[in-house]
PDB file of N, CA and C in Angstrom:
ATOM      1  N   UNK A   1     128.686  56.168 152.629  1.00  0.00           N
ATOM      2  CA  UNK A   1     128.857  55.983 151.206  1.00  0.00           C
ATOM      3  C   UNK A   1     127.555  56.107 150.445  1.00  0.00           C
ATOM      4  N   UNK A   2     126.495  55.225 150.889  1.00  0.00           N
ATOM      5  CA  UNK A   2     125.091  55.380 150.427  1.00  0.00           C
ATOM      6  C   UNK A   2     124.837  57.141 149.839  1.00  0.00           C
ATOM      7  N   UNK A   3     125.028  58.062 151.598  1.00  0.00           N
ATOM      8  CA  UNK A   3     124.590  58.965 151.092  1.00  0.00           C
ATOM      9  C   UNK A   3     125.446  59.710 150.101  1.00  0.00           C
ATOM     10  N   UNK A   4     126.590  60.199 150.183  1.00  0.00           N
ATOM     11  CA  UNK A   4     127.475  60.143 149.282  1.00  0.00           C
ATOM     12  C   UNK A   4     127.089  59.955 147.924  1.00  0.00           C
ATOM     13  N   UNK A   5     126.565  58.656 147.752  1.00  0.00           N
ATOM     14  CA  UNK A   5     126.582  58.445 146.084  1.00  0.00           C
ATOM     15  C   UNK A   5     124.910  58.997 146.166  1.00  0.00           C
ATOM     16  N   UNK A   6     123.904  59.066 146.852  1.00  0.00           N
ATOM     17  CA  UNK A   6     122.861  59.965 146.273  1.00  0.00           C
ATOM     18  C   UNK A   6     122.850  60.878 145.978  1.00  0.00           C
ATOM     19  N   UNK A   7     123.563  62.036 146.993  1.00  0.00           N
ATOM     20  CA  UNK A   7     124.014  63.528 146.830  1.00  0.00           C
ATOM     21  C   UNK A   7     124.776  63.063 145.234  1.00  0.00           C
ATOM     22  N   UNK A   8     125.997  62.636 145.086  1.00  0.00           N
ATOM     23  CA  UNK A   8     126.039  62.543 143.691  1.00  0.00           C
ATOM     24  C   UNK A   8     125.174  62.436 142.518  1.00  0.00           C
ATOM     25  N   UNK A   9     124.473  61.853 142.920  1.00  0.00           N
ATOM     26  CA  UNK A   9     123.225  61.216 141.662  1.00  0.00           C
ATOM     27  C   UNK A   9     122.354  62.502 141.771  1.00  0.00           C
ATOM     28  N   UNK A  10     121.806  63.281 143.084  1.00  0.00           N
ATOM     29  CA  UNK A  10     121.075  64.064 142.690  1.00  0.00           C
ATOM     30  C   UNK A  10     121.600  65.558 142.410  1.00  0.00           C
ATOM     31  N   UNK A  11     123.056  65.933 142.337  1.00  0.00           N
ATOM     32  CA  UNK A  11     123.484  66.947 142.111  1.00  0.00           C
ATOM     33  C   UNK A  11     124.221  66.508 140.293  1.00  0.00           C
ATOM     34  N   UNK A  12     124.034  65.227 139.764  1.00  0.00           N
ATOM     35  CA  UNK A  12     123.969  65.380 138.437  1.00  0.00           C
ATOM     36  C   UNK A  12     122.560  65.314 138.106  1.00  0.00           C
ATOM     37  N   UNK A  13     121.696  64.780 138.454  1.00  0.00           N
ATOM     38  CA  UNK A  13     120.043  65.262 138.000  1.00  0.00           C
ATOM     39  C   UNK A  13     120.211  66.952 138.245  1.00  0.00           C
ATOM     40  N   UNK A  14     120.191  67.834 139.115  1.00  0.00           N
ATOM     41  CA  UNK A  14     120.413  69.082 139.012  1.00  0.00           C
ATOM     42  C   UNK A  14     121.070  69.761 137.848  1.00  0.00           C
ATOM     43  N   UNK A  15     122.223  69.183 137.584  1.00  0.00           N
ATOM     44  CA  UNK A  15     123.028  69.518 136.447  1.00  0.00           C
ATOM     45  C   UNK A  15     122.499  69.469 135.251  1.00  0.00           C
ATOM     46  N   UNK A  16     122.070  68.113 135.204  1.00  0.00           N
ATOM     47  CA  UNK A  16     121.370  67.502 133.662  1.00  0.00           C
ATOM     48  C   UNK A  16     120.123  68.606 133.336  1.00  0.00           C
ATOM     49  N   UNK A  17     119.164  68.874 134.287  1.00  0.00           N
ATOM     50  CA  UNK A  17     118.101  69.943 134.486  1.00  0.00           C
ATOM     51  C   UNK A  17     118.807  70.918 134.177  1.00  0.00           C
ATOM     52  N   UNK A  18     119.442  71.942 134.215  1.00  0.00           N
ATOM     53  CA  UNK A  18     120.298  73.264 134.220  1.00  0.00           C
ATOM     54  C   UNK A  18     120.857  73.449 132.981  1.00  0.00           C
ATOM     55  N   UNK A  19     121.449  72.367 132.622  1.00  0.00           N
ATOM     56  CA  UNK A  19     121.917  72.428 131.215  1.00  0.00           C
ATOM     57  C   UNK A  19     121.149  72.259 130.363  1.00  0.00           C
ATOM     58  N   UNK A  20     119.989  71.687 130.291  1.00  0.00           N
ATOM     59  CA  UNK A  20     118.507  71.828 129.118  1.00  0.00           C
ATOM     60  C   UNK A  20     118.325  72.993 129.610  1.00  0.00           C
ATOM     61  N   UNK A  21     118.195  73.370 130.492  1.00  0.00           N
ATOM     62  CA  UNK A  21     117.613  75.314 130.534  1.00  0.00           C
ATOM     63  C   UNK A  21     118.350  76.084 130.201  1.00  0.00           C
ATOM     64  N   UNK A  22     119.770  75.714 130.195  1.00  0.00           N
ATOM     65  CA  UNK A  22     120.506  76.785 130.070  1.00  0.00           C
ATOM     66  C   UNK A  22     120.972  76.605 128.140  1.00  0.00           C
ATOM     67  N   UNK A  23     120.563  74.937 127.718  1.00  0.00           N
ATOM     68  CA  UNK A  23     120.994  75.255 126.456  1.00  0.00           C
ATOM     69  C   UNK A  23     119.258  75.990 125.455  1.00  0.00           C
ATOM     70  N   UNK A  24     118.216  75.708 126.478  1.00  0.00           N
ATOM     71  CA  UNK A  24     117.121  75.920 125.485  1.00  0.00           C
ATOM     72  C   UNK A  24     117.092  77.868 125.730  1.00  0.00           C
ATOM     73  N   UNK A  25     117.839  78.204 127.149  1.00  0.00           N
ATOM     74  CA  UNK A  25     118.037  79.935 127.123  1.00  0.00           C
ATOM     75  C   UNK A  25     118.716  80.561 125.951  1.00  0.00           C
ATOM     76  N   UNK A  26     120.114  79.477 125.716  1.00  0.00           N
ATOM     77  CA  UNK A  26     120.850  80.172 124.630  1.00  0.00           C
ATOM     78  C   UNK A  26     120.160  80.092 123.384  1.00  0.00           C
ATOM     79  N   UNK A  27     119.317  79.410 123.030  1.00  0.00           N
ATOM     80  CA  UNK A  27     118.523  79.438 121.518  1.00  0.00           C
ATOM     81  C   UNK A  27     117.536  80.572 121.505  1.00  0.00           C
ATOM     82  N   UNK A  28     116.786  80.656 122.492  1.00  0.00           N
ATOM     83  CA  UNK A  28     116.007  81.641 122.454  1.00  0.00           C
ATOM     84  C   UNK A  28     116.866  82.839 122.512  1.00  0.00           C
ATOM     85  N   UNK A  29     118.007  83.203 122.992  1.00  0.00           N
ATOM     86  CA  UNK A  29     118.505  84.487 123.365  1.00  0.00           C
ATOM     87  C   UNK A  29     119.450  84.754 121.560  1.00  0.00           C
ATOM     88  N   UNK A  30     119.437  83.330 120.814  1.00  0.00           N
ATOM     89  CA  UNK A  30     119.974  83.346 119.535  1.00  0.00           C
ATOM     90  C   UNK A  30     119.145  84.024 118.588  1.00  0.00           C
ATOM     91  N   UNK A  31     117.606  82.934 118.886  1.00  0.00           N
ATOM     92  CA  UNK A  31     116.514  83.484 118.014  1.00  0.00           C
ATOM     93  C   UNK A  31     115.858  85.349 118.468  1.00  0.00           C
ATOM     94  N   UNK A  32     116.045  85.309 119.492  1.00  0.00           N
ATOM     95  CA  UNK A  32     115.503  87.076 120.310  1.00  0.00           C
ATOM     96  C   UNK A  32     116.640  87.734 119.270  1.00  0.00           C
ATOM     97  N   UNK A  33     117.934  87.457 118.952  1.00  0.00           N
ATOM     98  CA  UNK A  33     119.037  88.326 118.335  1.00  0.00           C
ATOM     99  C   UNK A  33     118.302  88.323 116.594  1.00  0.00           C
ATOM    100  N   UNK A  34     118.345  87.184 116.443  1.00  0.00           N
ATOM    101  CA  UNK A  34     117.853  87.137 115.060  1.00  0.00           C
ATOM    102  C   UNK A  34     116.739  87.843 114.431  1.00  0.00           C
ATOM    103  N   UNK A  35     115.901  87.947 115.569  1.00  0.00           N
ATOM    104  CA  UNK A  35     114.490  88.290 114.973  1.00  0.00           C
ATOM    105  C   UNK A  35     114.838  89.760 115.661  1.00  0.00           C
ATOM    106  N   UNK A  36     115.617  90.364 116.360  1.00  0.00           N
ATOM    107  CA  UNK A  36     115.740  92.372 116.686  1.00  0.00           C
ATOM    108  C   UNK A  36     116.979  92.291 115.458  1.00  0.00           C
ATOM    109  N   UNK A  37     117.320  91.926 114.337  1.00  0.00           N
ATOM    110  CA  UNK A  37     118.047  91.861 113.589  1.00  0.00           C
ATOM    111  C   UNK A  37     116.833  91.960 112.644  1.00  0.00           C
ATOM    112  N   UNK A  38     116.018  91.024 112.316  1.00  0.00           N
ATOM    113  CA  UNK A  38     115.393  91.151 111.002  1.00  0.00           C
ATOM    114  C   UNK A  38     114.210  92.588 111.401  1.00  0.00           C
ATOM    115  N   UNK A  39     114.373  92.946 112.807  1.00  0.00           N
ATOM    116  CA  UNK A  39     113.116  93.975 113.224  1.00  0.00           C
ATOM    117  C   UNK A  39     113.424  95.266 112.666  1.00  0.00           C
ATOM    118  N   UNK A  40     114.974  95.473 113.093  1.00  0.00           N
ATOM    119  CA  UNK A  40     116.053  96.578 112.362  1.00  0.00           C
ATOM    120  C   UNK A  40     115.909  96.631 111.203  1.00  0.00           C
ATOM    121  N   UNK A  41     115.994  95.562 110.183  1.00  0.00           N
ATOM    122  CA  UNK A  41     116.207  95.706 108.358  1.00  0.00           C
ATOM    123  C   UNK A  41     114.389  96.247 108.620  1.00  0.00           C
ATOM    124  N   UNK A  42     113.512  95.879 109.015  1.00  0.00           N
ATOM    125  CA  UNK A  42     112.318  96.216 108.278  1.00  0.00           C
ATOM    126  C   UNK A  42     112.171  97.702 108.692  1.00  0.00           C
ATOM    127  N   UNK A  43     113.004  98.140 109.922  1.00  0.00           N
ATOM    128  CA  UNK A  43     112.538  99.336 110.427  1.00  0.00           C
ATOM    129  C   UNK A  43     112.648 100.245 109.613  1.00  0.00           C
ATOM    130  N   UNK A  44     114.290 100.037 109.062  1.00  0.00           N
ATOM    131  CA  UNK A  44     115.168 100.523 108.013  1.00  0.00           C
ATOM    132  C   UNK A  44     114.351 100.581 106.680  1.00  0.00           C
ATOM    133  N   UNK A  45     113.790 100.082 106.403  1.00  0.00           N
ATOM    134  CA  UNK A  45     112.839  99.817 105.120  1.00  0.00           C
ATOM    135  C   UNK A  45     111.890 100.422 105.429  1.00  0.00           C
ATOM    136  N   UNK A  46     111.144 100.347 106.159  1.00  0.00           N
ATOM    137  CA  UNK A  46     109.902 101.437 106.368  1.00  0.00           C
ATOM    138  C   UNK A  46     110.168 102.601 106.608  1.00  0.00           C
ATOM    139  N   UNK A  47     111.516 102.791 106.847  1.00  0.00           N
ATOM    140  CA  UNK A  47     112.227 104.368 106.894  1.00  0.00           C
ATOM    141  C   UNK A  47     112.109 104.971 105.778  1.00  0.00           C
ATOM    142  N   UNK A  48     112.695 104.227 104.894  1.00  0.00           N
ATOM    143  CA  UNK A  48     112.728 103.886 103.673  1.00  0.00           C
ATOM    144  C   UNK A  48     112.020 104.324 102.990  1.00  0.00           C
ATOM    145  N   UNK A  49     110.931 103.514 102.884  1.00  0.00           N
ATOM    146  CA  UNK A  49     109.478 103.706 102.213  1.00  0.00           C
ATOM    147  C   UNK A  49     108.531 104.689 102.358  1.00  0.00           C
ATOM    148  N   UNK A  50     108.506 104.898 103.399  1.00  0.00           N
ATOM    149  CA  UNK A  50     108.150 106.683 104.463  1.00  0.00           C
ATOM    150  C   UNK A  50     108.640 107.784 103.667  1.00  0.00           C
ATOM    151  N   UNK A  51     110.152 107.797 103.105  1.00  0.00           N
ATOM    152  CA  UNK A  51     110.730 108.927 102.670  1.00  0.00           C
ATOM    153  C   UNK A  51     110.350 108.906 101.042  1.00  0.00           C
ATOM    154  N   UNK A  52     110.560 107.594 100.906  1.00  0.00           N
ATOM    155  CA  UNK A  52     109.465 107.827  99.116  1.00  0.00           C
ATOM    156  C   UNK A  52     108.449 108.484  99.260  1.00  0.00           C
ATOM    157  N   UNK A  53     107.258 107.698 100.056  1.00  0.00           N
ATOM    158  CA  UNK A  53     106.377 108.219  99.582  1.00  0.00           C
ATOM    159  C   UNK A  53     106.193 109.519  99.915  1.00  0.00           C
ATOM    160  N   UNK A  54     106.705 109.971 101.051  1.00  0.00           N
ATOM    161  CA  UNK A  54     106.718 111.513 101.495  1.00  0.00           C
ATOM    162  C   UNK A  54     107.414 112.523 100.173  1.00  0.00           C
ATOM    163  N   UNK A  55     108.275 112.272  99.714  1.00  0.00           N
ATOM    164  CA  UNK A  55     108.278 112.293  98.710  1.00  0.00           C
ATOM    165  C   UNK A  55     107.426 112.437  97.314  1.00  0.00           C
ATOM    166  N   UNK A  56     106.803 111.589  97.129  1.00  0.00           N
ATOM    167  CA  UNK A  56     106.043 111.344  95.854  1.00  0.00           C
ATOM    168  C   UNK A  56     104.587 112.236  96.308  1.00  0.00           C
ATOM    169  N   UNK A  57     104.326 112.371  97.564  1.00  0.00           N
ATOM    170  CA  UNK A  57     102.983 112.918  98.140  1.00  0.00           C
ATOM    171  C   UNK A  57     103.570 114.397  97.537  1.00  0.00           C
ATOM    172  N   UNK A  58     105.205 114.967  98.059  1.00  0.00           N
ATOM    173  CA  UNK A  58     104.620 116.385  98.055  1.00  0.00           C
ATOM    174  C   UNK A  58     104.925 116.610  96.416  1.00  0.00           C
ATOM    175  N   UNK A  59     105.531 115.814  95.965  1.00  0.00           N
ATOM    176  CA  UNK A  59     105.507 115.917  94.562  1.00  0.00           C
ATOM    177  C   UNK A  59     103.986 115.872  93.879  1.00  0.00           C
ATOM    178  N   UNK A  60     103.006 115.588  93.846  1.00  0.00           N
ATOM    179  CA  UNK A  60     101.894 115.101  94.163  1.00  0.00           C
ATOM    180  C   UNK A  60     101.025 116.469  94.048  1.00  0.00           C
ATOM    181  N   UNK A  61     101.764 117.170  95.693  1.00  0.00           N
ATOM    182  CA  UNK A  61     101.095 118.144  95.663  1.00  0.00           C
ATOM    183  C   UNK A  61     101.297 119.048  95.176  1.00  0.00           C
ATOM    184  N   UNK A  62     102.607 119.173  94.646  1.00  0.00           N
ATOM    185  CA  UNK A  62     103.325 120.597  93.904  1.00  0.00           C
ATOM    186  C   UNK A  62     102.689 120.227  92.338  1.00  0.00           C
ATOM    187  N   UNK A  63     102.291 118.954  91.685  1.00  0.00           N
ATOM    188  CA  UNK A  63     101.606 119.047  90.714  1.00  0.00           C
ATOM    189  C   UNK A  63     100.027 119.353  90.612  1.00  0.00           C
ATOM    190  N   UNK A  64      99.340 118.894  92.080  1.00  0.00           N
ATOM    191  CA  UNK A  64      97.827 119.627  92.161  1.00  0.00           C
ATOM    192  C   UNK A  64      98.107 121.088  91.796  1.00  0.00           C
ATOM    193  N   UNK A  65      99.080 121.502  92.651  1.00  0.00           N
ATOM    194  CA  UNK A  65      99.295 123.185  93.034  1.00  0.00           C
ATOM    195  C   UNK A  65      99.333 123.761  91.169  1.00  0.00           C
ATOM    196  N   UNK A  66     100.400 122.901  90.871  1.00  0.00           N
ATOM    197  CA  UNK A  66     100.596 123.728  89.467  1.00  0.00           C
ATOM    198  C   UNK A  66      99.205 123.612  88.298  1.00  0.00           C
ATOM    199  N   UNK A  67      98.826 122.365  88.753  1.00  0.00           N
ATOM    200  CA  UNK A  67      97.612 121.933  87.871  1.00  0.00           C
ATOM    201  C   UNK A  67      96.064 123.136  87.784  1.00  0.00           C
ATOM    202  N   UNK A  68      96.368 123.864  89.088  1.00  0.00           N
ATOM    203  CA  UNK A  68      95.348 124.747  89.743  1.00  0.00           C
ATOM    204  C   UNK A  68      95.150 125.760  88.930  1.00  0.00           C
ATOM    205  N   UNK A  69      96.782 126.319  88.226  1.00  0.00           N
ATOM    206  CA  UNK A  69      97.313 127.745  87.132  1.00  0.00           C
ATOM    207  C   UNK A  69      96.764 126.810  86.184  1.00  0.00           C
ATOM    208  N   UNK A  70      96.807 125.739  85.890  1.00  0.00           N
ATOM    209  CA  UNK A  70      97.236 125.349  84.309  1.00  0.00           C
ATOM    210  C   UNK A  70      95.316 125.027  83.576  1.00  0.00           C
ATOM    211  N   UNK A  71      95.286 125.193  82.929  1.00  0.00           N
ATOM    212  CA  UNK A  71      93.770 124.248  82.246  1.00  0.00           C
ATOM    213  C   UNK A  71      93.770 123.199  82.058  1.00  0.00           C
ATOM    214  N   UNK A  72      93.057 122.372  82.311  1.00  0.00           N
ATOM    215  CA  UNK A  72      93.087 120.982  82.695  1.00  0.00           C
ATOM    216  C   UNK A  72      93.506 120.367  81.378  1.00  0.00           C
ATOM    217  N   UNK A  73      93.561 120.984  80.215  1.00  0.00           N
ATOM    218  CA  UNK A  73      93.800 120.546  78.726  1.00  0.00           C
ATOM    219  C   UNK A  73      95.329 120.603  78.840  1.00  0.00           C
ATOM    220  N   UNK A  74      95.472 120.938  79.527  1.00  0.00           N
ATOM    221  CA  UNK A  74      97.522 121.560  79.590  1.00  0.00           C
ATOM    222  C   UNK A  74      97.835 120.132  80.275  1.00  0.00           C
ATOM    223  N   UNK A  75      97.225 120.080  81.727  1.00  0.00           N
ATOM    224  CA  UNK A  75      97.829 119.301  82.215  1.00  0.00           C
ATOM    225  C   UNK A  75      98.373 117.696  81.813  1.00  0.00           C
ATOM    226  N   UNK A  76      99.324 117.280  81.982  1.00  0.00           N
ATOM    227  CA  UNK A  76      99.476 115.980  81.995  1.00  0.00           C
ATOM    228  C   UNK A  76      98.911 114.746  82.596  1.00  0.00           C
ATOM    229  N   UNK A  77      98.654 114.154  81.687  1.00  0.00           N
ATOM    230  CA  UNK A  77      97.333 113.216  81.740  1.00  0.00           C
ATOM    231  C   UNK A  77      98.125 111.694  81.999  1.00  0.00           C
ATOM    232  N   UNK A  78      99.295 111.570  81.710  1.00  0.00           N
ATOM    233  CA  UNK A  78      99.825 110.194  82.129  1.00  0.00           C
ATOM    234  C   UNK A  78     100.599 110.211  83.258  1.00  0.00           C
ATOM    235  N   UNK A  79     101.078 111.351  83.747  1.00  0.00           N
ATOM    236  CA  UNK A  79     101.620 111.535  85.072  1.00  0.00           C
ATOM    237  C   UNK A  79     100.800 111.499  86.358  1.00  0.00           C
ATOM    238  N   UNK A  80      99.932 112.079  86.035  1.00  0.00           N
ATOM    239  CA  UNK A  80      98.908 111.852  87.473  1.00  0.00           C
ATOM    240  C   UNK A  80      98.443 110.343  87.865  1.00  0.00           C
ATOM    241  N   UNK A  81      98.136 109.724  86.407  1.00  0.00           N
ATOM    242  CA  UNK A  81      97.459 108.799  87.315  1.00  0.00           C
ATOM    243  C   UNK A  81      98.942 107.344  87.356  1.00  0.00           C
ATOM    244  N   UNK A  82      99.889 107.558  86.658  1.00  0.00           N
ATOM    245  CA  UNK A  82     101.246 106.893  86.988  1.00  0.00           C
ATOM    246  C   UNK A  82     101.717 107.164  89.044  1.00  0.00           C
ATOM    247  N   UNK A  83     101.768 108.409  89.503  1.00  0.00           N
ATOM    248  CA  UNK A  83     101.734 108.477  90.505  1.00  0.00           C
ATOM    249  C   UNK A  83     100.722 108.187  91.633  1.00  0.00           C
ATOM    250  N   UNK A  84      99.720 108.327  91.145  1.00  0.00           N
ATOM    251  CA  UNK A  84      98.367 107.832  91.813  1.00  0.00           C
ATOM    252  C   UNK A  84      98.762 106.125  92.353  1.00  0.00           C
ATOM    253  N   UNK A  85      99.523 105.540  91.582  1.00  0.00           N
ATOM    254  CA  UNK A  85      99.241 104.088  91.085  1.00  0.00           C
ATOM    255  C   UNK A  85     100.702 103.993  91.948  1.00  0.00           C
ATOM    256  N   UNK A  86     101.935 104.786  92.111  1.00  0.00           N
ATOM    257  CA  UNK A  86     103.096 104.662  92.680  1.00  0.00           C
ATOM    258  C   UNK A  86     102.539 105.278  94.345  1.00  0.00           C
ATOM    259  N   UNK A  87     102.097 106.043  94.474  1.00  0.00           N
ATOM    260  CA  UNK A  87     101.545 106.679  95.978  1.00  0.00           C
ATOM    261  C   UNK A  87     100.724 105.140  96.513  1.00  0.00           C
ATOM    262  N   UNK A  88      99.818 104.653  95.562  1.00  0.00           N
ATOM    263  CA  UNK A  88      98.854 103.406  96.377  1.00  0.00           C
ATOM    264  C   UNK A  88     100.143 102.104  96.542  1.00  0.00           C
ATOM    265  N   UNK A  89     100.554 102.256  95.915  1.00  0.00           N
ATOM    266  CA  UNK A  89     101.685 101.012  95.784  1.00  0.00           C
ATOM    267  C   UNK A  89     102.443 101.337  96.710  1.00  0.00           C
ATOM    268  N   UNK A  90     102.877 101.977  97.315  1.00  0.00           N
ATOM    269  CA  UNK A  90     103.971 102.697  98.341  1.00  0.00           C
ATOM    270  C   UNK A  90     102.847 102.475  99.895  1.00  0.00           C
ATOM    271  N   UNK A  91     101.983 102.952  99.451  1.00  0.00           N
ATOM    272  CA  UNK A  91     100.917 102.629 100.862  1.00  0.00           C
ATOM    273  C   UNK A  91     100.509 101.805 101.177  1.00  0.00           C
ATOM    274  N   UNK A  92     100.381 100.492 100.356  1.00  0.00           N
ATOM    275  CA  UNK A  92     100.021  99.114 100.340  1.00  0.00           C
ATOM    276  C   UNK A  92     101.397  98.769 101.127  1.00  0.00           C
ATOM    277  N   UNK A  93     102.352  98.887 100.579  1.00  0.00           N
ATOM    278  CA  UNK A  93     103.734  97.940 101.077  1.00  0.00           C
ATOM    279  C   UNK A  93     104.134  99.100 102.521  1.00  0.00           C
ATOM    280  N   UNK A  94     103.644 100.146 102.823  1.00  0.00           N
ATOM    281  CA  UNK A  94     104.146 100.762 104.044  1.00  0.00           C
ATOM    282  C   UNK A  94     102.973 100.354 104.831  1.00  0.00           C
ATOM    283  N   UNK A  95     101.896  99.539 104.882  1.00  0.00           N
ATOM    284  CA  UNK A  95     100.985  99.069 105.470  1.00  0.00           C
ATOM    285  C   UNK A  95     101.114  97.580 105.767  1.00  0.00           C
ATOM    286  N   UNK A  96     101.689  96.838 104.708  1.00  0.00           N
ATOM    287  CA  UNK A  96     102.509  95.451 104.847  1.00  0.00           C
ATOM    288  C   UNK A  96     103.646  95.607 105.984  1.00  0.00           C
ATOM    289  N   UNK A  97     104.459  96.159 105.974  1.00  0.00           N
ATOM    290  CA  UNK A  97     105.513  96.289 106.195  1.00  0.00           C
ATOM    291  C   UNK A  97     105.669  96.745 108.017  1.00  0.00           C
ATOM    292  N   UNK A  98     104.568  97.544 107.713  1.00  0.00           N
ATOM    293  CA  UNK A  98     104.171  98.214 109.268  1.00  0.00           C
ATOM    294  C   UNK A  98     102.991  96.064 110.027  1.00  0.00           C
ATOM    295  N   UNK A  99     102.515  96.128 109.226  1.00  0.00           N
ATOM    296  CA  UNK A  99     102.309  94.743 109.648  1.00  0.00           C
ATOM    297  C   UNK A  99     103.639  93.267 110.619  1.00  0.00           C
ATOM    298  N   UNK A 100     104.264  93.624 109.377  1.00  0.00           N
ATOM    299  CA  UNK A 100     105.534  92.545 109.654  1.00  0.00           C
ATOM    300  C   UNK A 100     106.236  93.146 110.726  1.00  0.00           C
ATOM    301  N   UNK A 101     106.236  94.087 110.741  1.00  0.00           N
ATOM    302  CA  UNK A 101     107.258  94.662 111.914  1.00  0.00           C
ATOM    303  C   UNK A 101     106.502  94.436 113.303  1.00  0.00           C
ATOM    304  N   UNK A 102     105.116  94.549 113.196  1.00  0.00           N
ATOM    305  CA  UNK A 102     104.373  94.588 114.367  1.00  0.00           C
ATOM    306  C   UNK A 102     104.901  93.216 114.797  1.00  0.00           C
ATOM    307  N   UNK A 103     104.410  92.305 113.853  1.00  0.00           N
ATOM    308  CA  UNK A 103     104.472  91.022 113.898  1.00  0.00           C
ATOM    309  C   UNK A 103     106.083  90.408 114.196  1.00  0.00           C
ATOM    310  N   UNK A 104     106.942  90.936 114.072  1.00  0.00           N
ATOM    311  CA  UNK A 104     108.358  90.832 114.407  1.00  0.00           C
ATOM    312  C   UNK A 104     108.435  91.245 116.280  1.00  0.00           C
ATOM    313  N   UNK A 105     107.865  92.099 116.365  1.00  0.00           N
ATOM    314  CA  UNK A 105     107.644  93.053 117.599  1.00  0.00           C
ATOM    315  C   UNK A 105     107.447  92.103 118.507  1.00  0.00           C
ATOM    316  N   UNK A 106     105.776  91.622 118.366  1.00  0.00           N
ATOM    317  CA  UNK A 106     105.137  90.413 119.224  1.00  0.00           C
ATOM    318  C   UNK A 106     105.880  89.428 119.425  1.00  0.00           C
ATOM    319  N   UNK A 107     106.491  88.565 118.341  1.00  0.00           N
ATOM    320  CA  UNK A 107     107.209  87.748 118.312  1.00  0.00           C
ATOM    321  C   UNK A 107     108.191  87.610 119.611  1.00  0.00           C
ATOM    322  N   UNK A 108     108.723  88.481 119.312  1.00  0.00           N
ATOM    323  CA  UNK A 108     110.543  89.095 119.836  1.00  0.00           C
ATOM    324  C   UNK A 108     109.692  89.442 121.435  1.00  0.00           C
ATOM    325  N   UNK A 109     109.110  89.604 121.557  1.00  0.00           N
ATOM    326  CA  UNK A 109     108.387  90.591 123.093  1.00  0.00           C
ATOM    327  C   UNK A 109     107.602  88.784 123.593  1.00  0.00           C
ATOM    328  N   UNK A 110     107.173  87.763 123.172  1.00  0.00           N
ATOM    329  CA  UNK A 110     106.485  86.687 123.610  1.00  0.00           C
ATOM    330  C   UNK A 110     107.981  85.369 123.791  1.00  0.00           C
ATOM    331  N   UNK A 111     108.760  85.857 122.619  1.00  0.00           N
ATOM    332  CA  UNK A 111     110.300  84.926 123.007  1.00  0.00           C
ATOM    333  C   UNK A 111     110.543  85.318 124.652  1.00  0.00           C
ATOM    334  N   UNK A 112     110.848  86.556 124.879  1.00  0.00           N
ATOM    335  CA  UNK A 112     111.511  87.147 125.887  1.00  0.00           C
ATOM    336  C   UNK A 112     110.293  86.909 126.596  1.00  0.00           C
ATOM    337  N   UNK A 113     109.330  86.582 127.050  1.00  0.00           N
ATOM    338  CA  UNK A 113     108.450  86.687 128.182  1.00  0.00           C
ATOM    339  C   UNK A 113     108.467  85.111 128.648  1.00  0.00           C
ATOM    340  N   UNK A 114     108.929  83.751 127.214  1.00  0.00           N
ATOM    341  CA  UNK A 114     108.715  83.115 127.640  1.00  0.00           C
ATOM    342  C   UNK A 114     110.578  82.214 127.915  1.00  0.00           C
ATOM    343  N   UNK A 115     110.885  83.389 128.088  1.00  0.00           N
ATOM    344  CA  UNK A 115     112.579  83.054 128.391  1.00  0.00           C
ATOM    345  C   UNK A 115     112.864  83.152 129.993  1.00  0.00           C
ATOM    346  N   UNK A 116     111.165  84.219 130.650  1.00  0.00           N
ATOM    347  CA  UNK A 116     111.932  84.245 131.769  1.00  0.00           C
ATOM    348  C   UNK A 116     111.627  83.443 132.608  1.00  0.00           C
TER     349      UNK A 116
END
């Protein structure tokens, strides 16, 4: 009987152990979902932001190009530096953004290393 009720006692200490690991696995495997969820929206956004400014660059350049024919008295003088100011603004936040994601990355890659 003695041994009996130890094997009991120590196959619920086993249990009790297993179930803190197994409930602190499911949080991390909650938070690992959450954070390759918020990794996706930023990826998506820097997709995003990539295609503006790729965008606004060759626009950019099709106005150097035209500016090249034109005399600088012709050219438009509030458009250049409006885009100047939308190109740096676009590169600031695709430089943020490329930040956070890194930083989402590490995150999500140090959860999972310390899950196993």
């Amino acid at each position: 009987r003695d041994e009996l009720a130890r094997l009991q006692s120590h196959e619920n200490n086993l249990n009790g152990k297993f179930d803190e690991s197994a409930s602190t696995l499911a949080q991390l495997r909650g938070a690992s979902t959450t954070e390759t969820e918020r990794m996706a929206a930023l990826q998506v956004s820097v997709t995003t932001l990539s295609e503006r400014l790729a965008s606004l660059v060759q626009e950019v350049e099709q106005l150097q190009a035209e500016s090249g024919s034109r005399s600088e008295a012709s050219l438009d003088q509030e458009k250049v530096p409006r885009l100047r100011k939308a190109m740096q603004r676009l590169r600031t936040e695709d430089r943020q953004l490329e930040v956070r994601l890194r930083l989402a990355q590490r995150e999500i890659l140090s959860r999972q290393a310390c899950a196993r």
